[in-house]
Protein backbone atom coordinates (compact mmCIF):
# COMPACT_ATOMS: atom_id res chain seq x y z
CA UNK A 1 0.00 0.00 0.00
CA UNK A 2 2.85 1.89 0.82
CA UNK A 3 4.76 2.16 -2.30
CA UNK A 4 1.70 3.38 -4.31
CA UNK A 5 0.52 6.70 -2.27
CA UNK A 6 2.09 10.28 -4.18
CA UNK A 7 1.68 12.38 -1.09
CA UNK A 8 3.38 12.43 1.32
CA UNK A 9 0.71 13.94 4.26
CA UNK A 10 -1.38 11.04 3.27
CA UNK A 11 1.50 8.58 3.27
CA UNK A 12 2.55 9.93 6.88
CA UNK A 13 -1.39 9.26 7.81
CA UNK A 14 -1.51 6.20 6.72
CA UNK A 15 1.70 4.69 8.46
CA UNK A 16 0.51 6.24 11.64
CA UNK A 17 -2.96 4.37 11.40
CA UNK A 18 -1.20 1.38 10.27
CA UNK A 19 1.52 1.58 13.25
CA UNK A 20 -0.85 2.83 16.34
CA UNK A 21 -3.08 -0.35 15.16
CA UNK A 22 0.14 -2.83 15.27
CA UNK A 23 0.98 -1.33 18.57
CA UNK A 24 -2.70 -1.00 20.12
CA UNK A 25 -3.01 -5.40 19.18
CA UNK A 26 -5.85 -4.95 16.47
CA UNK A 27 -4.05 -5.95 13.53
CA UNK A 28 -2.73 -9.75 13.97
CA UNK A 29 -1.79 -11.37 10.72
CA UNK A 30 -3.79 -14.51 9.45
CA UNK A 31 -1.06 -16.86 8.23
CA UNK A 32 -2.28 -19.07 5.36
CA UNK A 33 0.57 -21.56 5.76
CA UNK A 34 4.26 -22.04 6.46
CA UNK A 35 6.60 -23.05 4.33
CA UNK A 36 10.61 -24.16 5.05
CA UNK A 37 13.22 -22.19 2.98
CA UNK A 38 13.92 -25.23 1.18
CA UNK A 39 9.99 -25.07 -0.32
CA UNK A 40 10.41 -21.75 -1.74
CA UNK A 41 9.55 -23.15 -4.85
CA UNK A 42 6.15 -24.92 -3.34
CA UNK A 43 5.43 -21.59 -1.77
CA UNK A 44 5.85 -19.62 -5.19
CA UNK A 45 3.24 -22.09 -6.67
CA UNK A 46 1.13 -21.65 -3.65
CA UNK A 47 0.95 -18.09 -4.15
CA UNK A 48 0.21 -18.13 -7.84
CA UNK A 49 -2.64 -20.18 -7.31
CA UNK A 50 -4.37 -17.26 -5.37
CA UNK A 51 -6.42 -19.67 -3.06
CA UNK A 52 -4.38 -18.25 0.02
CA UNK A 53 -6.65 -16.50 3.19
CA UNK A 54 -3.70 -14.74 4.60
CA UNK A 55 -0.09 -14.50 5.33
CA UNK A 56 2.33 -17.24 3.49
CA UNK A 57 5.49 -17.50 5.99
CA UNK A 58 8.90 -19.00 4.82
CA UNK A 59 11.00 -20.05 7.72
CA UNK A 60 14.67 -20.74 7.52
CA UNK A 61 16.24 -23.80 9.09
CA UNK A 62 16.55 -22.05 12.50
CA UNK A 63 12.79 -21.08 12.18
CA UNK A 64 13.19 -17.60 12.10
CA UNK A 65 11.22 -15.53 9.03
């Protein structure tokens, strides 16, 4: 959403809605399904299927994203 707003007030607005919501707990993401690093590929095709409801997550080996 970010990348496609040409002023900057209503950029500035936005990220501050977006940010006090994060902090304030009333956006949590929906994750669709997690993928390992080494299904990138599977996790590509998910994607391009558009079926997802949500976030798709790929972990690395150590399990961080």
């Amino acid at each position: 959403m970010f990348n496609h707003v040409m002023f900057p007030d209503e950029l500035a607005e936005g990220i501050a809605f977006v940010m006090r919501n994060i902090r304030e707990g009333r956006f949590r993401p929906i994750i669709d399904k997690v993928f390992s690093l080494d299904d990138t590929r599977e996790a590509y095709h998910h994607m391009l299927g558009n079926s997802q409801c949500g976030k798709i997550v790929v972990r690395t080996a150590d399990g961080s994203h």
